[in-house]
C-alpha atoms as a PDB file:
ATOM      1  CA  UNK A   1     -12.902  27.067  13.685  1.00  0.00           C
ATOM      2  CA  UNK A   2     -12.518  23.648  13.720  1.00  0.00           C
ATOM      3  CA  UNK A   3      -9.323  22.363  11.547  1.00  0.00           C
ATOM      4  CA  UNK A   4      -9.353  19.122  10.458  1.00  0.00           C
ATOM      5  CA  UNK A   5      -6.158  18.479   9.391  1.00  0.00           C
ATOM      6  CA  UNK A   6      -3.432  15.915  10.783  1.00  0.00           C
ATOM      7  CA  UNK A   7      -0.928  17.207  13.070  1.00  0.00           C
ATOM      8  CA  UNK A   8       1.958  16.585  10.632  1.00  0.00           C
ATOM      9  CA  UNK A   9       1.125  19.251   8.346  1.00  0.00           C
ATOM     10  CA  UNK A  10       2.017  21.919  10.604  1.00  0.00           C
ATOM     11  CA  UNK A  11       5.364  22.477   8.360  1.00  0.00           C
ATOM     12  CA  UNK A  12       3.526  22.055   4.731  1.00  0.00           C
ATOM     13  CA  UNK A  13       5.236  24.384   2.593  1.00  0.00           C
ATOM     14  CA  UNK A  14       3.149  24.900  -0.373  1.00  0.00           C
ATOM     15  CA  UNK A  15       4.934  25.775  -3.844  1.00  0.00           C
ATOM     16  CA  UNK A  16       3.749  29.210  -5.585  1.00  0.00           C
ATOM     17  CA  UNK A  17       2.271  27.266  -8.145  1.00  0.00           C
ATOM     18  CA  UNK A  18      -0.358  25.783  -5.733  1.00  0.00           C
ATOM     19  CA  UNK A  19      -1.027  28.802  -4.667  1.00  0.00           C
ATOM     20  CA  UNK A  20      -1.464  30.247  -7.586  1.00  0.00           C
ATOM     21  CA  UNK A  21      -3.745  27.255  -8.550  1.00  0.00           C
ATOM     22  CA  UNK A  22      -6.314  27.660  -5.370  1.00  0.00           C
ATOM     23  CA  UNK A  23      -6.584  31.302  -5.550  1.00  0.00           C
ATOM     24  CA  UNK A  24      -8.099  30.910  -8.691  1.00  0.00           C
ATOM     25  CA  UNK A  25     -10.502  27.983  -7.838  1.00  0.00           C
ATOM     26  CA  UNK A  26     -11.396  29.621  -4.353  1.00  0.00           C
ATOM     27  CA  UNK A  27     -11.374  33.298  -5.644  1.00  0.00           C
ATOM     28  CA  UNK A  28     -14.688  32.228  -7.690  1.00  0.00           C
ATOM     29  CA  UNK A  29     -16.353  31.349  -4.318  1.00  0.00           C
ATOM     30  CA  UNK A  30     -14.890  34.095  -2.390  1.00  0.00           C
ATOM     31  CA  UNK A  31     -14.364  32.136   1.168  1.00  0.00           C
ATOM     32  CA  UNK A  32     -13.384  33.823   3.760  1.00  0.00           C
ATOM     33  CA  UNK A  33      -9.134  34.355   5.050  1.00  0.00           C
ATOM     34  CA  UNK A  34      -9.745  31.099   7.513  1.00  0.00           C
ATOM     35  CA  UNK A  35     -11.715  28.956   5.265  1.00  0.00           C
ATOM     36  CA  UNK A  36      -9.635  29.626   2.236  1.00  0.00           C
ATOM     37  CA  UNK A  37      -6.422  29.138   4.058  1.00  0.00           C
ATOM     38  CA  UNK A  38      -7.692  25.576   5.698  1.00  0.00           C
ATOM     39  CA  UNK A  39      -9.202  24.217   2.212  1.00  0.00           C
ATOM     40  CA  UNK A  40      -5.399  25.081   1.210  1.00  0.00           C
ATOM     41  CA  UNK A  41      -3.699  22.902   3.626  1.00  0.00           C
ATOM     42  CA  UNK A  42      -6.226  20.213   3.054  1.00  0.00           C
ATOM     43  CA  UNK A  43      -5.347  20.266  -0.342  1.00  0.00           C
ATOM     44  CA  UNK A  44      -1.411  20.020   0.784  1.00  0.00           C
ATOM     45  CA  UNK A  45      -1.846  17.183   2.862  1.00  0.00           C
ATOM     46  CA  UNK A  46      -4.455  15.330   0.277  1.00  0.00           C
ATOM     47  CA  UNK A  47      -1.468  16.329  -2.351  1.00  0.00           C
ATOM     48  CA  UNK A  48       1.223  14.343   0.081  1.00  0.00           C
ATOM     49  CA  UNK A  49      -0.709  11.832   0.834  1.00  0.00           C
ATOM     50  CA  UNK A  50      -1.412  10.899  -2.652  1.00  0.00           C
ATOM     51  CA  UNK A  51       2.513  10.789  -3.167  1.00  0.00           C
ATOM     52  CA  UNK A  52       2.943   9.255  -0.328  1.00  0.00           C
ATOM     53  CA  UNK A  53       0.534   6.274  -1.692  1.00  0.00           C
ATOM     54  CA  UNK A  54       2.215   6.174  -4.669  1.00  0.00           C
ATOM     55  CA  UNK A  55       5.442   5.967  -3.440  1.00  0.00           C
ATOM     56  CA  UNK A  56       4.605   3.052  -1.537  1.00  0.00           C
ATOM     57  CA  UNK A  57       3.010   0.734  -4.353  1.00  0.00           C
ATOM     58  CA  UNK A  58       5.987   1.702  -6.935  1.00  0.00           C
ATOM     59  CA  UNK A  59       7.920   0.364  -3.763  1.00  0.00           C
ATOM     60  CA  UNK A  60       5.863  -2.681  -3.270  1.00  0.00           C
ATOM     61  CA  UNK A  61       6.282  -4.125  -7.246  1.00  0.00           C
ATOM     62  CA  UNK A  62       2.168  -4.304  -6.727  1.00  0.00           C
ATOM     63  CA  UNK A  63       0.491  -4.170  -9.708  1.00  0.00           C
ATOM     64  CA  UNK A  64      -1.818  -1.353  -9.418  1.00  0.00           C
ATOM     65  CA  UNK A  65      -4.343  -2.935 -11.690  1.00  0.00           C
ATOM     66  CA  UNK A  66      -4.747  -5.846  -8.897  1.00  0.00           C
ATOM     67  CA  UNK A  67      -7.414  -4.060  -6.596  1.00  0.00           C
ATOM     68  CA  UNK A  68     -10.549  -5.204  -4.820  1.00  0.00           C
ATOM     69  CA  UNK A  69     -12.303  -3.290  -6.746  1.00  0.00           C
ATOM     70  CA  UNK A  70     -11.125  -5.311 -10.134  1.00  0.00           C
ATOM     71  CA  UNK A  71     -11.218  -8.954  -8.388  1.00  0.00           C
ATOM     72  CA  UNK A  72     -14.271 -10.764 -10.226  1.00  0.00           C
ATOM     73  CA  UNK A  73     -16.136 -12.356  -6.869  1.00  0.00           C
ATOM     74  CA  UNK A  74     -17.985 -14.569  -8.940  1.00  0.00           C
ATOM     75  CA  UNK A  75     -15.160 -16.242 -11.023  1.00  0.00           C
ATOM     76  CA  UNK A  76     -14.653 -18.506  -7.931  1.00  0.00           C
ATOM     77  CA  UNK A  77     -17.757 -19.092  -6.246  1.00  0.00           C
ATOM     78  CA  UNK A  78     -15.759 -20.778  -3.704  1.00  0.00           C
ATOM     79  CA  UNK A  79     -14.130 -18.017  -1.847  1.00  0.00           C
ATOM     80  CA  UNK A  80     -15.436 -16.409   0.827  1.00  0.00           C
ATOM     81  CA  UNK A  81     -16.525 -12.865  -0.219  1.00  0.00           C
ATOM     82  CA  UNK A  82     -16.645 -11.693   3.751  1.00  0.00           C
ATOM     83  CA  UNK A  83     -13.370 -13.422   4.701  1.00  0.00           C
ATOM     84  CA  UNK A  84     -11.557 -11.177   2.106  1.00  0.00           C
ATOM     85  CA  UNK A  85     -13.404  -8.305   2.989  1.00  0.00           C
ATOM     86  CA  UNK A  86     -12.440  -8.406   6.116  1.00  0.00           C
ATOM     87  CA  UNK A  87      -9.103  -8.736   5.081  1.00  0.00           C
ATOM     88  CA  UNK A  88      -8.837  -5.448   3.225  1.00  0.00           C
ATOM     89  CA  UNK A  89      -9.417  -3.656   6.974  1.00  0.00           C
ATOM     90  CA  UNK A  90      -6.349  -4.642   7.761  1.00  0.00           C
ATOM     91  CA  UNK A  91      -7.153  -5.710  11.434  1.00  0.00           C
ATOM     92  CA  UNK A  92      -4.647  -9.361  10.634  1.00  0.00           C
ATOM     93  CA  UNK A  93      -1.735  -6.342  10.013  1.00  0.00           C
ATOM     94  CA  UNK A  94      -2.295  -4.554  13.022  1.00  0.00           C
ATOM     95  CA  UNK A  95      -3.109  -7.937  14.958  1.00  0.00           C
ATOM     96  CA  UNK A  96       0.539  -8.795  13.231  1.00  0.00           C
ATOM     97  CA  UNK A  97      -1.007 -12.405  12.591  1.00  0.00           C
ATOM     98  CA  UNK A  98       0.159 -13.852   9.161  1.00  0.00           C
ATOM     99  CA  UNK A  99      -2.342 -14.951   5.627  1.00  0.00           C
ATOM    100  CA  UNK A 100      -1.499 -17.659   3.559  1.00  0.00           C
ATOM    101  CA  UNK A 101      -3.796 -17.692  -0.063  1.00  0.00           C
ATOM    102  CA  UNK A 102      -3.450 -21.504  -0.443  1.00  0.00           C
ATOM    103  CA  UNK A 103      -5.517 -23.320  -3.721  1.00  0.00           C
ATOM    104  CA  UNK A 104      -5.287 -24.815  -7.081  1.00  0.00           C
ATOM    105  CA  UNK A 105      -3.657 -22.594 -10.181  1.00  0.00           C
ATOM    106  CA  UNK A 106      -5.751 -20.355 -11.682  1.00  0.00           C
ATOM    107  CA  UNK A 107      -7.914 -19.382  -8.375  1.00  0.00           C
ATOM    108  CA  UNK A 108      -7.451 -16.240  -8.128  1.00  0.00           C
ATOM    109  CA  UNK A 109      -4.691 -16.404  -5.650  1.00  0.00           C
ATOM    110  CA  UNK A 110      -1.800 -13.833  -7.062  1.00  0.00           C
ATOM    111  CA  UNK A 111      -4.795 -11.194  -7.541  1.00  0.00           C
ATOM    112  CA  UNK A 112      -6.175 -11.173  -4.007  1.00  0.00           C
ATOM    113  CA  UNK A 113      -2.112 -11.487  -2.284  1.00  0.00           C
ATOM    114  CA  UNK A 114      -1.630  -8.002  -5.326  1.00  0.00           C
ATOM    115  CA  UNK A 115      -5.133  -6.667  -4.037  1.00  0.00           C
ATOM    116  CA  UNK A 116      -4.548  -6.819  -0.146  1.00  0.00           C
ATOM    117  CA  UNK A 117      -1.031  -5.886  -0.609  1.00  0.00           C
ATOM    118  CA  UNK A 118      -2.746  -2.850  -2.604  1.00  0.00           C
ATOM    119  CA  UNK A 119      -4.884  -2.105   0.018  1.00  0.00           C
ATOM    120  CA  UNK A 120      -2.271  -2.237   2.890  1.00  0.00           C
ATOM    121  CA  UNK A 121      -0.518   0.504   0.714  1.00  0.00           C
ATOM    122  CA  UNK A 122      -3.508   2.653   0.984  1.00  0.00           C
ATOM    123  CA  UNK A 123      -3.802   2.001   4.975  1.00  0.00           C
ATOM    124  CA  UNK A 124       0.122   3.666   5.180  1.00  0.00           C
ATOM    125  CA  UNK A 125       1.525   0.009   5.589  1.00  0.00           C
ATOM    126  CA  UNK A 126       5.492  -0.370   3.936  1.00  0.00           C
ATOM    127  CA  UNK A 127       4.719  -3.453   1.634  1.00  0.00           C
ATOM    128  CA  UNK A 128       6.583  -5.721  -0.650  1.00  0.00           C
ATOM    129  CA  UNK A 129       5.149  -8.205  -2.863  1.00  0.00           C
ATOM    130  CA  UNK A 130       7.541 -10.485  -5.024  1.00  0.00           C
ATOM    131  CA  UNK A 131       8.069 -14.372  -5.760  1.00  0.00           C
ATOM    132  CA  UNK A 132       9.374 -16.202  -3.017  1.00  0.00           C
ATOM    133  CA  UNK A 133      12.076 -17.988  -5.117  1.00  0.00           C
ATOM    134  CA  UNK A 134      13.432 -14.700  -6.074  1.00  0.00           C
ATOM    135  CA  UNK A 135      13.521 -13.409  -2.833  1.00  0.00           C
ATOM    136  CA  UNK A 136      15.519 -16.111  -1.498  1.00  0.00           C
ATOM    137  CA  UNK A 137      17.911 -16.442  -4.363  1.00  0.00           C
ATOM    138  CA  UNK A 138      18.849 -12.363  -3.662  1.00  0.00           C
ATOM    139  CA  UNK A 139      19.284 -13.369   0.196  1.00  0.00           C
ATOM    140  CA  UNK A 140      21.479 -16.262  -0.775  1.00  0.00           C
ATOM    141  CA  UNK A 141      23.539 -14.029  -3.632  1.00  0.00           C
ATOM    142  CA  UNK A 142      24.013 -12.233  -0.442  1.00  0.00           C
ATOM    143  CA  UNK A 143      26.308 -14.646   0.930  1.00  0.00           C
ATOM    144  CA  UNK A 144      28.308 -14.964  -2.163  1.00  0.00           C
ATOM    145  CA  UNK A 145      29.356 -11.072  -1.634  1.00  0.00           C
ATOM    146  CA  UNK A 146      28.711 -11.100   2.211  1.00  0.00           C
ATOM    147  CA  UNK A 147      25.937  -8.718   2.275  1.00  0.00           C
ATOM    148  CA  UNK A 148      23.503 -11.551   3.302  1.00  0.00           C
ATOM    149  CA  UNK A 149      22.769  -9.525   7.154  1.00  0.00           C
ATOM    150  CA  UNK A 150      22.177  -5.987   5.321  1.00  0.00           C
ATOM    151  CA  UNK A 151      20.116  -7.296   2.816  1.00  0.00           C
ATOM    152  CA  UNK A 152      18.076  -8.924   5.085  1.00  0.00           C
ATOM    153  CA  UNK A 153      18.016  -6.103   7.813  1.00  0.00           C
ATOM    154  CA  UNK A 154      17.267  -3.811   4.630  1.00  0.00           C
ATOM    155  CA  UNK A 155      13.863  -6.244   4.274  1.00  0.00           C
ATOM    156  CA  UNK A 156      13.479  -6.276   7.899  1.00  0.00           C
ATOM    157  CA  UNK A 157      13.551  -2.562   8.524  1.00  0.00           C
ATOM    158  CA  UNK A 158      11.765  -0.841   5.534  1.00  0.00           C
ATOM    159  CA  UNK A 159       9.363  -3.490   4.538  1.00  0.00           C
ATOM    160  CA  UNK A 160       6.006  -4.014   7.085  1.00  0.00           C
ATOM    161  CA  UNK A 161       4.509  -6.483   5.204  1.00  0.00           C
ATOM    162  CA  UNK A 162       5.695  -9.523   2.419  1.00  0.00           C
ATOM    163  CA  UNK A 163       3.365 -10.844  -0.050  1.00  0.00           C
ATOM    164  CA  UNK A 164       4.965 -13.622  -1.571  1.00  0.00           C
ATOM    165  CA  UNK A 165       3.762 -15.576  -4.278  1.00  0.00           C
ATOM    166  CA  UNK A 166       4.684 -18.771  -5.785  1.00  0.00           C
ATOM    167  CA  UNK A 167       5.737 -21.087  -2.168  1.00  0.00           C
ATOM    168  CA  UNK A 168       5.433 -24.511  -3.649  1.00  0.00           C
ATOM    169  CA  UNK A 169       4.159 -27.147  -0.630  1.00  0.00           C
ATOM    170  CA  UNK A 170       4.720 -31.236  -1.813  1.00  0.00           C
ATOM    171  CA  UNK A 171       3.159 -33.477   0.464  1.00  0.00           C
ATOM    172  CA  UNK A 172       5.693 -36.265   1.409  1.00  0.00           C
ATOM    173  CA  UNK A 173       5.504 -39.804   0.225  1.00  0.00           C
END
């Protein structure tokens, strides 16, 4: 038979309760022992994953109402549909290259950084999304108290990706 399940949910241990649950969904179909047992585990590991995703995005400050899916394309005829698109595969992440939203207020700007931050969340990525003034005035309190090097290994360590908002650019003269 062929199971497709990932190789980390060899050790799923799967509470009464869900058990209970799918032998009454599955005992209407009557599957048989293998097919009942694997629809089971897939349920496990959907169930972990969905944690798992929701784990991440309560981590990340994103707000989950900022998705793709939401974004109005056609409030800014100016952006490039396809560019975006492609950003939601991911590929920059794994490519570790860097995105910078850059335009006037009101563009859209915090939506799309919220939406691809979203979507990195659903890919497995470790993301935090946050105002860049904020972020630096925590790494600078850190100096006051002299935690400065763990707060900023902390970021380093658990965080894969940073979607800031708010980076103010003057041009000189």
């Amino acid at each position: 038979m062929n199971w497709p399940l990932r190789s980390n949910s060899c050790g799923c241990r799967v509470s009464w309760t869900r058990w209970k649950a799918a032998i009454n969904r599955l005992s209407k179909t009557k599957p048989r022992t293998s097919t009942f047992l694997a629809r089971l585990l897939e349920d496990e590991v959907e169930r972990r994953a969905q944690k798992q995703l929701e784990l991440r995005l309560r981590r990340s400050t994103v707000n989950s109402t900022k998705t793709l899916e939401s974004f109005d394309f056609g409030f800014n005829p100016n952006l490039n549909r396809q560019q975006i698109l492609e950003l939601a595969t991911g590929n920059y992440i794994r490519q570790k290259k860097n995105v910078l939203l850059c335009g006037p207020t009101g563009t859209g700007k915090t939506h799309l950084a919220q939406a691809l931050a979203h979507e990195a969340c659903r890919q497995g990525f470790d993301v935090y999304f946050g105002n860049t003034h904020k972020l630096l005035q925590y790494l600078q309190a850190g100096r006051a108290d002299h935690s400065f090097e763990r707060r900023l290994h902390s970021l380093a360590h658990h965080v894969e990706i940073l979607a800031l908002e708010g980076a103010s650019f003057r041009a000189k003269g």
